[in-house]
Protein backbone atom coordinates (compact mmCIF):
# COMPACT_ATOMS: atom_id res chain seq x y z
CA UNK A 1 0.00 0.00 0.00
CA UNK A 2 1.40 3.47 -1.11
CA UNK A 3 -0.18 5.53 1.74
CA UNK A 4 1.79 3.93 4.55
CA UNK A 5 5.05 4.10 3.07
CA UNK A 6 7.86 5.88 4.88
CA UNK A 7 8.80 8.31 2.03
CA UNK A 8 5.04 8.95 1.80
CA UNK A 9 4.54 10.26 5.14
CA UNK A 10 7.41 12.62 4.79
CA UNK A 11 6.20 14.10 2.04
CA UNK A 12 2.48 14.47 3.61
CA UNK A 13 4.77 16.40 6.72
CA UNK A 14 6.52 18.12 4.09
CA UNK A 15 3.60 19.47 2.46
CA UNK A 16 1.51 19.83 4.95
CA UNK A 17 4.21 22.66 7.11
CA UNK A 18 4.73 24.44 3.33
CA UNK A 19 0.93 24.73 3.02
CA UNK A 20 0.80 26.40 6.61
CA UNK A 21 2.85 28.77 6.02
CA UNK A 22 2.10 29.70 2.73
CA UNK A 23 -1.27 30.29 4.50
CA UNK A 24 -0.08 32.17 7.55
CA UNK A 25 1.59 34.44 4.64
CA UNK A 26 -1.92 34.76 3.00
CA UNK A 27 -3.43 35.99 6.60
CA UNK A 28 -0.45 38.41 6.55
CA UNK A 29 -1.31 39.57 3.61
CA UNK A 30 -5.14 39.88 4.01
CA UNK A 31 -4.46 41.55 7.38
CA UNK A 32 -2.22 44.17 6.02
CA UNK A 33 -4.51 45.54 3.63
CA UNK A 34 -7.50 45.48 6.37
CA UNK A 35 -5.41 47.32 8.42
CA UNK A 36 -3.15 49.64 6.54
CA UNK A 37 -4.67 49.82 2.89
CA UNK A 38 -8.39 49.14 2.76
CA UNK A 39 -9.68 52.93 2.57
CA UNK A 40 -7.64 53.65 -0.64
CA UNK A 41 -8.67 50.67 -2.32
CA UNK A 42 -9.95 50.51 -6.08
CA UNK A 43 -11.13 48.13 -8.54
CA UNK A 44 -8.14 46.02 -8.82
CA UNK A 45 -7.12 46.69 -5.17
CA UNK A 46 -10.60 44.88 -4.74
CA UNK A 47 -10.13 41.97 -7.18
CA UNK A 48 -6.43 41.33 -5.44
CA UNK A 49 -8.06 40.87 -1.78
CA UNK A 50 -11.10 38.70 -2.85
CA UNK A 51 -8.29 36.36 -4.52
CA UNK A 52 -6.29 36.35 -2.01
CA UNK A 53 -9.39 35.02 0.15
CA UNK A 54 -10.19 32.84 -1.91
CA UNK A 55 -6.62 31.31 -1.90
CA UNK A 56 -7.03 31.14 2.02
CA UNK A 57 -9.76 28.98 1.51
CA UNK A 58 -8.08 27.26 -0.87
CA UNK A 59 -5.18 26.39 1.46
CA UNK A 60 -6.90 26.45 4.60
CA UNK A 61 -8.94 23.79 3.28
CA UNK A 62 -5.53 22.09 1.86
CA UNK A 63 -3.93 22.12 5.32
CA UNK A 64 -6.36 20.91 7.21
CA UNK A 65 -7.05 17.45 4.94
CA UNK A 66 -3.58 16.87 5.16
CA UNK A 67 -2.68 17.66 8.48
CA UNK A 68 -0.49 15.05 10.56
CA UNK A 69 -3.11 12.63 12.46
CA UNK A 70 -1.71 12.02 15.99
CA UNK A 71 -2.13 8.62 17.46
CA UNK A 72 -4.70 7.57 19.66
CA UNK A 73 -4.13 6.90 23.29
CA UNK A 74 -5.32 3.36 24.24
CA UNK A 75 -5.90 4.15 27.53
CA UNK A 76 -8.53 7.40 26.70
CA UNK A 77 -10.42 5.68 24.24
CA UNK A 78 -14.28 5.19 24.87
């Protein structure tokens, strides 16, 4: 089976840490024009922050499908 191959595991940590913090960058980004740069916004000012959500979505929804799964405790199952 593919999925539980060493090498593929590595790569799922691999991507998973470049997706988060090409996300946190997105936030940065988003937040900075809330903050500093929203007022003097125009048309393409406009189109640049609704793609920019929509690439948070994009890899918010990315990093959380392929986030590392932690192991369950025996002891604290139910």
């Amino acid at each position: 089976m593919i999925s539980s191959s060493p090498n593929f595991l590595n790569m799922k940590k691999i991507l998973f840490y470049i997706s988060l913090i090409i996300t946190i960058y997105i936030v940065y980004i988003i937040s900075n024009i809330f903050i500093y740069h929203f007022d003097k916004l125009n048309n393409f000012g406009l189109g640049f922050l609704i793609g920019e959500l929509v690439l948070l979505v994009i890899f918010s929804f990315l990093t959380y499908k392929i986030r590392p799964e932690k192991k369950k405790n025996q002891y604290f199952q139910s």
